[in-house]
Protein backbone atom coordinates (compact mmCIF):
# COMPACT_ATOMS: atom_id res chain seq x y z
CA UNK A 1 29.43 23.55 -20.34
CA UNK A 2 30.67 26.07 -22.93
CA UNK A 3 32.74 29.00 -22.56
CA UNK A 4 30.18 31.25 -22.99
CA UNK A 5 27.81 29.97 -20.15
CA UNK A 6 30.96 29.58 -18.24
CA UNK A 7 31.46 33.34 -18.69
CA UNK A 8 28.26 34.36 -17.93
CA UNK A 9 28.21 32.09 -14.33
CA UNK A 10 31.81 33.50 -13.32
CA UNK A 11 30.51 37.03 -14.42
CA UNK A 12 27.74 36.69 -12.54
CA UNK A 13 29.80 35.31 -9.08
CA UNK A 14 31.79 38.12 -9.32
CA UNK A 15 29.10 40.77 -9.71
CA UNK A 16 27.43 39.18 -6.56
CA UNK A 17 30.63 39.31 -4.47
CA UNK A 18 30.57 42.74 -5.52
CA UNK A 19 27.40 43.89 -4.38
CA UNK A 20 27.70 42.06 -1.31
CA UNK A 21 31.07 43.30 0.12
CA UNK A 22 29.29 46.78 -1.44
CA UNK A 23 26.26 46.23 1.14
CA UNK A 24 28.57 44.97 4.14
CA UNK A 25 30.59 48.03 3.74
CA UNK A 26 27.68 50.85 3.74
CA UNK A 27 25.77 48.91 6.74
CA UNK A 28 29.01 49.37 8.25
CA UNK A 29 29.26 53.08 7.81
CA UNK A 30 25.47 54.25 7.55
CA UNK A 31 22.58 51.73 8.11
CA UNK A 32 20.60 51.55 11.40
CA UNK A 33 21.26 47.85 11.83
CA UNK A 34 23.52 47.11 14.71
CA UNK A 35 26.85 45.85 13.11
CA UNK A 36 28.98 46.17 15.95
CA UNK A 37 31.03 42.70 15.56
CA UNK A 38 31.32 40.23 18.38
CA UNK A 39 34.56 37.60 18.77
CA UNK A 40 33.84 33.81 18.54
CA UNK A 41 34.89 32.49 22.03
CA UNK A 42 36.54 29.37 20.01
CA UNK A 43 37.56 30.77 16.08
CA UNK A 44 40.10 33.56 16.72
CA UNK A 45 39.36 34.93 13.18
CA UNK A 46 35.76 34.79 13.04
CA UNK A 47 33.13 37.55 14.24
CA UNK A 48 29.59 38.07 14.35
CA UNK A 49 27.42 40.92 13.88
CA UNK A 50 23.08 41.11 13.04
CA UNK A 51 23.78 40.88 9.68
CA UNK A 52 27.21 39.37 8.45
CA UNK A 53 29.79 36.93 9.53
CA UNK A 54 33.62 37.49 8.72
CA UNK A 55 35.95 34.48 8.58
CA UNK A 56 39.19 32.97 7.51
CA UNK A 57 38.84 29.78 5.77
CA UNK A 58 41.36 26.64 6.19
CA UNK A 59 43.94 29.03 3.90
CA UNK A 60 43.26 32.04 5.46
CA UNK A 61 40.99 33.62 2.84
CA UNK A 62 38.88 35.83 4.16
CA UNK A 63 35.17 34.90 3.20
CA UNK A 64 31.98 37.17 4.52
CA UNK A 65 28.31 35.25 4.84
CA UNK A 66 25.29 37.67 4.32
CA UNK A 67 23.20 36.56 6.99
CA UNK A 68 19.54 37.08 5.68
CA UNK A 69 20.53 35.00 2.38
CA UNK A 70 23.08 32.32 3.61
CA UNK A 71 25.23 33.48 0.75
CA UNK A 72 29.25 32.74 1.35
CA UNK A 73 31.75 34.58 -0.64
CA UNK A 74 35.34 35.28 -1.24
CA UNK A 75 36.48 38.73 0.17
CA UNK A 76 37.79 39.93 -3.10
CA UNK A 77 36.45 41.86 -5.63
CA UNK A 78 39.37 41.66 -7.88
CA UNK A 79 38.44 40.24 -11.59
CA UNK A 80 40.51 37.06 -12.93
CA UNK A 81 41.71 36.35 -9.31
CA UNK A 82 41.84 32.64 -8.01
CA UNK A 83 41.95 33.69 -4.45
CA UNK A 84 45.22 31.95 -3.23
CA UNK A 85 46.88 32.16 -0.14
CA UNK A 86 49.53 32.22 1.63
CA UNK A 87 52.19 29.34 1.10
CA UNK A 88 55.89 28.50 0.19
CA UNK A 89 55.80 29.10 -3.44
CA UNK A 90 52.95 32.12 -3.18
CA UNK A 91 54.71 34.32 -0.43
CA UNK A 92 53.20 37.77 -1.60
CA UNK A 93 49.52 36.83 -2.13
CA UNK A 94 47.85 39.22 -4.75
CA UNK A 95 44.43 38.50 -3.88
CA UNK A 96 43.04 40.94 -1.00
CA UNK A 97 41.54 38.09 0.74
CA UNK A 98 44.54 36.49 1.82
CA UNK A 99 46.32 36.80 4.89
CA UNK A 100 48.46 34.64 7.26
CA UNK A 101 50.38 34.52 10.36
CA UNK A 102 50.76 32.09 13.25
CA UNK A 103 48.29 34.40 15.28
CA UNK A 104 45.26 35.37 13.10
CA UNK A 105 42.19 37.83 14.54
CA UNK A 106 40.52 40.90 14.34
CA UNK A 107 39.75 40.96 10.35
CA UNK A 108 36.31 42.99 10.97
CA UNK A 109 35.05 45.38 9.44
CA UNK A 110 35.08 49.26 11.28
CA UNK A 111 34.42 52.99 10.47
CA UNK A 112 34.97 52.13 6.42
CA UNK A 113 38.23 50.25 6.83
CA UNK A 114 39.17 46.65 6.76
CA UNK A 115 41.24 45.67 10.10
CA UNK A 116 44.01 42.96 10.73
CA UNK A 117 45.64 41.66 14.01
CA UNK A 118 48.74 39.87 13.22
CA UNK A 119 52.17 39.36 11.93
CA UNK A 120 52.58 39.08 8.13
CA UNK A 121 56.14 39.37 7.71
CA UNK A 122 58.91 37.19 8.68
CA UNK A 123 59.99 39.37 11.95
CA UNK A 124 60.25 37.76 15.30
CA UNK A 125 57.32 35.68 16.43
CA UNK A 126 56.38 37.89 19.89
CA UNK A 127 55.62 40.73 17.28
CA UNK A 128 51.75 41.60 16.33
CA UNK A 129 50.63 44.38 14.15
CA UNK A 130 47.59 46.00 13.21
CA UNK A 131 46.92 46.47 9.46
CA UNK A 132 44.44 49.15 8.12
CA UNK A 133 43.24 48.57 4.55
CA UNK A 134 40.62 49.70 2.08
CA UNK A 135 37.38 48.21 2.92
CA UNK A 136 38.13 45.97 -0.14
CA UNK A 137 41.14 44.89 1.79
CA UNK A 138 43.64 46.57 -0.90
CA UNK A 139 46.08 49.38 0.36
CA UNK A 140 46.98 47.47 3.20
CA UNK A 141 49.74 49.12 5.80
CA UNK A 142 50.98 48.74 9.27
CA UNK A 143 49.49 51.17 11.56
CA UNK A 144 50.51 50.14 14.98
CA UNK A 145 53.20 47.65 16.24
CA UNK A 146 52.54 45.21 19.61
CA UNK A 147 55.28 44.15 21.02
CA UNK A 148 55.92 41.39 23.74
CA UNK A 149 52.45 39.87 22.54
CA UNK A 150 52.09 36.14 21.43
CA UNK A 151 48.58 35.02 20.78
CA UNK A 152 45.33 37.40 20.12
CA UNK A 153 41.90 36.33 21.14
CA UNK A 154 38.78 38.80 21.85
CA UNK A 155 39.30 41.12 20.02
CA UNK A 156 36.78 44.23 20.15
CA UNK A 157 36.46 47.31 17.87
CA UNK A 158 34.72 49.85 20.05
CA UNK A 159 34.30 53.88 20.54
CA UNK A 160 37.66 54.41 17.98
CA UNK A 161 39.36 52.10 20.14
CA UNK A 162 40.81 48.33 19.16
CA UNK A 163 40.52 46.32 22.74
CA UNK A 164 42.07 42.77 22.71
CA UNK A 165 43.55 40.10 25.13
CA UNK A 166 46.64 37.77 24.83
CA UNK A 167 48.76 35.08 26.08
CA UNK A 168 52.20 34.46 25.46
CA UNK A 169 53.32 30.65 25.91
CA UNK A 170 56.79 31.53 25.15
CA UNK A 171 57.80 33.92 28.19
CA UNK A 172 60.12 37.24 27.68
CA UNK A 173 62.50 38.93 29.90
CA UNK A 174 62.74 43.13 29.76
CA UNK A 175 64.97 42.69 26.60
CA UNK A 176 62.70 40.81 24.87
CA UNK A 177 64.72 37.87 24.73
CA UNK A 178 62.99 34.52 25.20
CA UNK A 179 63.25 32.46 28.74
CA UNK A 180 61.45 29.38 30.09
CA UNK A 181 61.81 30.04 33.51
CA UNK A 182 58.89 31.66 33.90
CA UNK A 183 55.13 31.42 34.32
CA UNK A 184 52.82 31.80 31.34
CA UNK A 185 51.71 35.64 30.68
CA UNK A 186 48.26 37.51 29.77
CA UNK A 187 46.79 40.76 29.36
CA UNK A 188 45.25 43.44 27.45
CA UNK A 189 45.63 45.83 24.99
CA UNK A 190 43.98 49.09 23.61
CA UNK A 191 44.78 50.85 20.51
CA UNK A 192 43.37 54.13 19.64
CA UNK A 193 42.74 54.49 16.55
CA UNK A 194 42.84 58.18 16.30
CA UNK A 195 47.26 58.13 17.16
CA UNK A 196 47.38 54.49 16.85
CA UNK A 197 49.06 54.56 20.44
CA UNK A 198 49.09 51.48 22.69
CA UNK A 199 48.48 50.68 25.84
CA UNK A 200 48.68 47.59 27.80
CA UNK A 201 47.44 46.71 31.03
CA UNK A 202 49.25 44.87 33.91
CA UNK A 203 50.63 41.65 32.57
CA UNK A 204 49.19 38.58 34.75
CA UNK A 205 51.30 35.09 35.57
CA UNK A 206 50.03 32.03 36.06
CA UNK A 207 50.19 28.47 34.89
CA UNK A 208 47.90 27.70 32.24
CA UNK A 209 46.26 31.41 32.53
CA UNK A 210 44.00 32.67 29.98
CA UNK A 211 41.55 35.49 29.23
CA UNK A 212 38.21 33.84 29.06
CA UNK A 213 36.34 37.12 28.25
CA UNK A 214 36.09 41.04 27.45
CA UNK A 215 33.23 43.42 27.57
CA UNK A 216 33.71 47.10 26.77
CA UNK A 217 32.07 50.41 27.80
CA UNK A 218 32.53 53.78 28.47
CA UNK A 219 36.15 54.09 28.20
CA UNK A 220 36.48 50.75 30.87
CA UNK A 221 37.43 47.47 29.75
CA UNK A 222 36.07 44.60 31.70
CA UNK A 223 38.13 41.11 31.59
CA UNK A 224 38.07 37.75 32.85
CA UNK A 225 40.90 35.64 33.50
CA UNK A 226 41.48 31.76 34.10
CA UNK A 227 44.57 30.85 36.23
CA UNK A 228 46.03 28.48 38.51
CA UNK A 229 47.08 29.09 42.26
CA UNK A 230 50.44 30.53 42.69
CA UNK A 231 52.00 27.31 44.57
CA UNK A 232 50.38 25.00 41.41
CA UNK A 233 53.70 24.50 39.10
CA UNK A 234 53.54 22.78 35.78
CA UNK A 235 55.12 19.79 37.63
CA UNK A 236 52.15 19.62 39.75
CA UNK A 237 49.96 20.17 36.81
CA UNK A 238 51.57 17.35 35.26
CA UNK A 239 51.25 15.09 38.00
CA UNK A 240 47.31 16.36 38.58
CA UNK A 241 47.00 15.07 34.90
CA UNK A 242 47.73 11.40 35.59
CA UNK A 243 44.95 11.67 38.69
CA UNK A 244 41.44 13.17 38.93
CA UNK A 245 42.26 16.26 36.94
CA UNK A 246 38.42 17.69 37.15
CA UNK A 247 38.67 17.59 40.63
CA UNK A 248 41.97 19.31 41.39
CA UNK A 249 40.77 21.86 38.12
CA UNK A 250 37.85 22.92 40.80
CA UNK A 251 39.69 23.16 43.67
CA UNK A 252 42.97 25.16 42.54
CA UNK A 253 41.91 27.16 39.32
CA UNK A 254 41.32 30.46 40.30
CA UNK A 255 39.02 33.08 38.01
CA UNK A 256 40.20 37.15 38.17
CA UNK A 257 37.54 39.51 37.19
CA UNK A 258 39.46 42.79 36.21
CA UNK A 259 38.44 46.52 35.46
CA UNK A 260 40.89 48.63 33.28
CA UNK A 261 40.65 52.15 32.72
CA UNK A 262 41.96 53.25 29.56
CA UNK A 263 42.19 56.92 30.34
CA UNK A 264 44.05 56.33 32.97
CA UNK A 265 46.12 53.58 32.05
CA UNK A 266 44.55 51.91 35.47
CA UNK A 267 44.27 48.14 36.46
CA UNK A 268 41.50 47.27 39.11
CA UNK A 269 40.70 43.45 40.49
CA UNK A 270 37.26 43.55 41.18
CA UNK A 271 37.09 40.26 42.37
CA UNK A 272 38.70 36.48 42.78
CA UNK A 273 36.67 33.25 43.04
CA UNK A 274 37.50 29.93 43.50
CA UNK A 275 35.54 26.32 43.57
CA UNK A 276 33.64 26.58 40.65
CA UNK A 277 32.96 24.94 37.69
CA UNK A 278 33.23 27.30 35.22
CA UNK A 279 32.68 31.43 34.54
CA UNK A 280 30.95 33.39 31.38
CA UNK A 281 31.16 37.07 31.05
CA UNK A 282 28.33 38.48 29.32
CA UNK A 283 28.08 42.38 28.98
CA UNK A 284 28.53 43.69 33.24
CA UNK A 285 27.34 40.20 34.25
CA UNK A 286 29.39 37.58 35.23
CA UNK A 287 27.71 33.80 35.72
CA UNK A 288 28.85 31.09 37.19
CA UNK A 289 28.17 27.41 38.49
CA UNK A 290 29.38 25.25 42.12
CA UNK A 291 28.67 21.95 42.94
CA UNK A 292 26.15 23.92 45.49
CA UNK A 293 24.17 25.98 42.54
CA UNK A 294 24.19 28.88 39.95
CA UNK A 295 24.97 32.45 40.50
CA UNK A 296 25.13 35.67 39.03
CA UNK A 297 28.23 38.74 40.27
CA UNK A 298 27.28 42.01 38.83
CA UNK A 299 30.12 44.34 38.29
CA UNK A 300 28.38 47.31 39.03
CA UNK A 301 27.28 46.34 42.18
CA UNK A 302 29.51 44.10 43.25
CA UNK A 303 26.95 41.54 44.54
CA UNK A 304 26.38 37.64 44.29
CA UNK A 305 23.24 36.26 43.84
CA UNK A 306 22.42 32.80 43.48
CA UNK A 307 19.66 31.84 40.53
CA UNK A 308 17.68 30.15 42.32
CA UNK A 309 14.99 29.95 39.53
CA UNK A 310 17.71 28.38 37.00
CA UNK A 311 18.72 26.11 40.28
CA UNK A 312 15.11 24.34 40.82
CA UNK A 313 15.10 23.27 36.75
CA UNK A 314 18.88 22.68 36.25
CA UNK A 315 20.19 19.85 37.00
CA UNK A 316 22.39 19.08 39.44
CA UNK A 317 25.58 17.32 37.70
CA UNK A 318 26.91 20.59 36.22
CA UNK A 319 28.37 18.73 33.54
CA UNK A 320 24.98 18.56 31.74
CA UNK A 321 24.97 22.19 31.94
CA UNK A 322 25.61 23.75 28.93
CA UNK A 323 26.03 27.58 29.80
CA UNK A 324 24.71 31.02 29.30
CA UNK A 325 24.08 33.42 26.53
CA UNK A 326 22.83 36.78 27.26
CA UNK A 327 20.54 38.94 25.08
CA UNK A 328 19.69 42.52 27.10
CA UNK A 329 18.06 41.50 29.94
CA UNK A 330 17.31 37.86 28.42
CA UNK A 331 19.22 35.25 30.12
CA UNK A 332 19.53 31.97 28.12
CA UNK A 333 20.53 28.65 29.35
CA UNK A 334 20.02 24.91 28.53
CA UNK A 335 21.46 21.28 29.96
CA UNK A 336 20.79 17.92 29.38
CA UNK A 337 18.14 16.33 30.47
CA UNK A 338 17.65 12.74 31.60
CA UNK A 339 16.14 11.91 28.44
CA UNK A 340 19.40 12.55 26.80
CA UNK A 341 17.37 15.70 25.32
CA UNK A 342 18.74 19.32 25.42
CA UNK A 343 16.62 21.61 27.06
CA UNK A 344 16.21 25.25 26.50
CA UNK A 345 15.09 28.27 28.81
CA UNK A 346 14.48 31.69 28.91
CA UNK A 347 14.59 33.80 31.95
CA UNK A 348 13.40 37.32 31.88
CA UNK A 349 12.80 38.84 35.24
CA UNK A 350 11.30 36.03 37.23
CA UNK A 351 9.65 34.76 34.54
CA UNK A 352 11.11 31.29 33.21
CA UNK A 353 9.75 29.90 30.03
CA UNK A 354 11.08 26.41 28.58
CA UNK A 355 11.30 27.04 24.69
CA UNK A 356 11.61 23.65 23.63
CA UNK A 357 13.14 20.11 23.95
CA UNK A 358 16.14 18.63 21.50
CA UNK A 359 17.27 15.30 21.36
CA UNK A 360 21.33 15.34 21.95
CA UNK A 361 22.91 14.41 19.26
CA UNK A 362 20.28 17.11 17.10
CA UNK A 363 20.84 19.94 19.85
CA UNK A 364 22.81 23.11 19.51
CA UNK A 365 24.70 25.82 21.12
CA UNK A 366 24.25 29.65 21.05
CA UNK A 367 27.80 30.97 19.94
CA UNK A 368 26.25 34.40 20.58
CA UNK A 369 23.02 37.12 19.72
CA UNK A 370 23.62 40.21 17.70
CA UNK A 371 20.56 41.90 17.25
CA UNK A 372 17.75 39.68 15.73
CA UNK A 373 20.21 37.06 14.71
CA UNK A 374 21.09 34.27 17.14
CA UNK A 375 24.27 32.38 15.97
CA UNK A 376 24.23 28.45 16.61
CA UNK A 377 26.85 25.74 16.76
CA UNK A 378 24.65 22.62 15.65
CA UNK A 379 25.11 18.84 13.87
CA UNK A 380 23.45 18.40 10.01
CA UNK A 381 23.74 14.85 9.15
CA UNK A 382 26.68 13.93 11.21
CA UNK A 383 28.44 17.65 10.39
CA UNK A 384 29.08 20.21 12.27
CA UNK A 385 27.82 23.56 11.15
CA UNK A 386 27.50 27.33 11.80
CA UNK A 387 24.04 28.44 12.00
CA UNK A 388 21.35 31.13 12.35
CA UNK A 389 18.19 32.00 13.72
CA UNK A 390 15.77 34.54 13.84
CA UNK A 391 15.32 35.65 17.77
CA UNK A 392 11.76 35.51 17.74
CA UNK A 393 11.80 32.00 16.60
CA UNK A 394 13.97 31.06 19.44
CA UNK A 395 11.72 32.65 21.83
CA UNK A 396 8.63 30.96 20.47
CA UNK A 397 10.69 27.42 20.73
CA UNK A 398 11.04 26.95 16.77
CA UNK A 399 14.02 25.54 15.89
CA UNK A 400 14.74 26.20 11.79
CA UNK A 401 18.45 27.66 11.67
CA UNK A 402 19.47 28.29 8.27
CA UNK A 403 23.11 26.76 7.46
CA UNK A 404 26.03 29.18 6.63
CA UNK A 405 29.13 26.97 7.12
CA UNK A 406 29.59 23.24 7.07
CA UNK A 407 33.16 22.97 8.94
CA UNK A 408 33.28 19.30 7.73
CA UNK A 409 33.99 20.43 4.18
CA UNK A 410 35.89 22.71 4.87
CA UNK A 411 38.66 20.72 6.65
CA UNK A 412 38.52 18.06 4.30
């Protein structure tokens, strides 16, 4: 190739990264499109909305996919720059794209501004920040400080505020100095953006505790949280391990559903349930499975109903099950079938409609739906990829995702 084709491609990359960041950044700000971004349950650092995906690669560069073309590109618009990151002989990365930190989440997109949950410095380790930067990701700066916080998951940029959840492994007394001695810790946090205060809610114990989900609206945050039974210690976890760990898991994990007011700086348990297989939140909605059926607690009402439609299809080994996803009043679901083929429903009302039928090892998994874009976890030719379809096709049972990340090469 000569240099002046070579030119003229690398030119032309740039000018596309360009006007795509360019387009990201005034859908953000002004379009109609919904571009409210939703957390990967799994990827800490990746989020969804209708019409982009944000991510940080293997070296923590930040790449963005435009959705309608599949297109994948560096978040960087600087000219000449080889995009490196973070490491021990590059400890002040140039390139905008670039971050780092051993907790790594919230790099979306809000109100014109690039955002950053993390800790890029070499300060203590139970230390998080949030960093404000151009929407170009130059000018970056702290704006507020988290203290006492670990590991950021969920993270939510909604109504001016920034709403997260966290766990902290490593244990701190009221100085702030590390202990072992206690139980694992989560929680939640809310930043306004407007003073950059923060507030967190009532810090939860447990062994092995988690927040498995967070839904926001109207000034409440609504939050899920795994746990163990307060007599289960890690020694008994430990010993559990060496047994029949799935079925001391059902009979002793214990799954918090929690309001918190942010006004009011108020923590509410709404409810506790135990003997089940597993829990989704999705929007007010909380769904979960027994070995006796499916059911459905709605946080408004405070009522549990049992699906019996999705009970009479689904089968009964709730380890074929393969979960929820939630689109308005749309409720989603699919297991495995006898014929080792994955099949997927739609419930609306009363209605049930089977979409369509997917052998196994060809199936896929709704990561979520934002707007008219339904993101999939699915296998190409022995890789696993990131996906999308169109929600109409889903609905009529046509299954033609087009590929935006193939995790394979990206690890390799």
């Amino acid at each position: 190739m000569n240099k002046r084709l070579f030119l003229i491609i690398f030119v032309s990359v740039l000018i596309l990264g360009a006007v795509i960041i360019s387009f990201a950044v005034k859908r953000n700000n002004h379009s109609n499109v919904s571009n409210e971004y939703v957390y990967d349950s799994v990827d800490t650092s990746c989020y969804y909305s209708e019409k982009n995906v944000l991510y940080l690669d293997g070296s923590d560069i930040l790449h963005l996919i435009d959705t309608d073309s599949g297109k994948d590109i560096v978040y960087c618009d600087k000219p000449n720059c080889m995009h490196e990151g973070y490491s021990y002989n590059n400890k002040k990365p140039s390139c905008p794209a670039a971050f780092f930190g051993l907790s790594k989440s919230g790099n979306v997109l809000y109100n014109g501004h690039l955002f950053f949950l993390g800790n890029m410095t070499d300060e203590d380790l139970i230390t998080q920040y949030l960093y404000e930067m151009d929407p170009n990701g130059e000018n970056r700066k702290k704006v507020a400080t988290l203290r006492g916080i670990q590991d950021i998951r969920y993270v939510l940029y909604r109504d001016n505020y920034v709403i997260g959840g966290y766990v902290n492994r490593v244990v701190l007394n009221d100085a702030g100095q590390i202990i072992n001695d206690n139980k694992p810790e989560a929680g939640i946090f809310v930043i306004d953006l407007e003073n950059h205060k923060v507030n967190k809610g009532t810090i939860l114990t447990g062994e092995e505790i988690n927040i498995t989900g967070i839904y926001y609206e109207d000034g409440f945050v609504y939050y899920t949280v795994a746990r163990f039974k307060d007599d289960v210690s890690e020694a008994v976890l430990a010993d559990a391990s060496e047994r029949d760990f799935e079925d001391f898991t059902y009979d002793n994990l214990l799954h918090d559903i929690y309001k918190y007011d942010i006004k009011n700086n108020e923590n509410f348990l709404l409810s506790e349930i135990d003997h089940i297989h597993n829990l989704e939140l999705h929007g007010k909605d909380v769904y979960f499975t027994t070995k006796d059926g499916y059911y459905n607690y709605n946080i408004s009402s405070g009522e549990t109903v049992s699906l019996d439609i999705v009970g009479n299809v689904a089968p009964k080994d709730k380890n074929r099950f393969r979960g929820f996803t939630k689109n308005g009043n749309d409720l989603y679901f699919s297991y495995l079938n006898d014929n080792n083929e994955v099949a997927y429903f739609l419930l609306r009302g009363t209605n049930l409609k089977e979409l369509m039928r997917i052998p196994n090892e060809s199936s896929f998994i709704m990561d979520c739906i934002c707007g008219t874009s339904v993101y999939i976890g699915y296998y190409d030719h022995g890789d696993f990829c990131l996906g999308v379809m169109n929600i109409n096709d889903l609905n009529n049972g046509i299954f033609n995702p087009r590929k935006l990340r193939r995790y394979n090469e990206e690890n390799q």
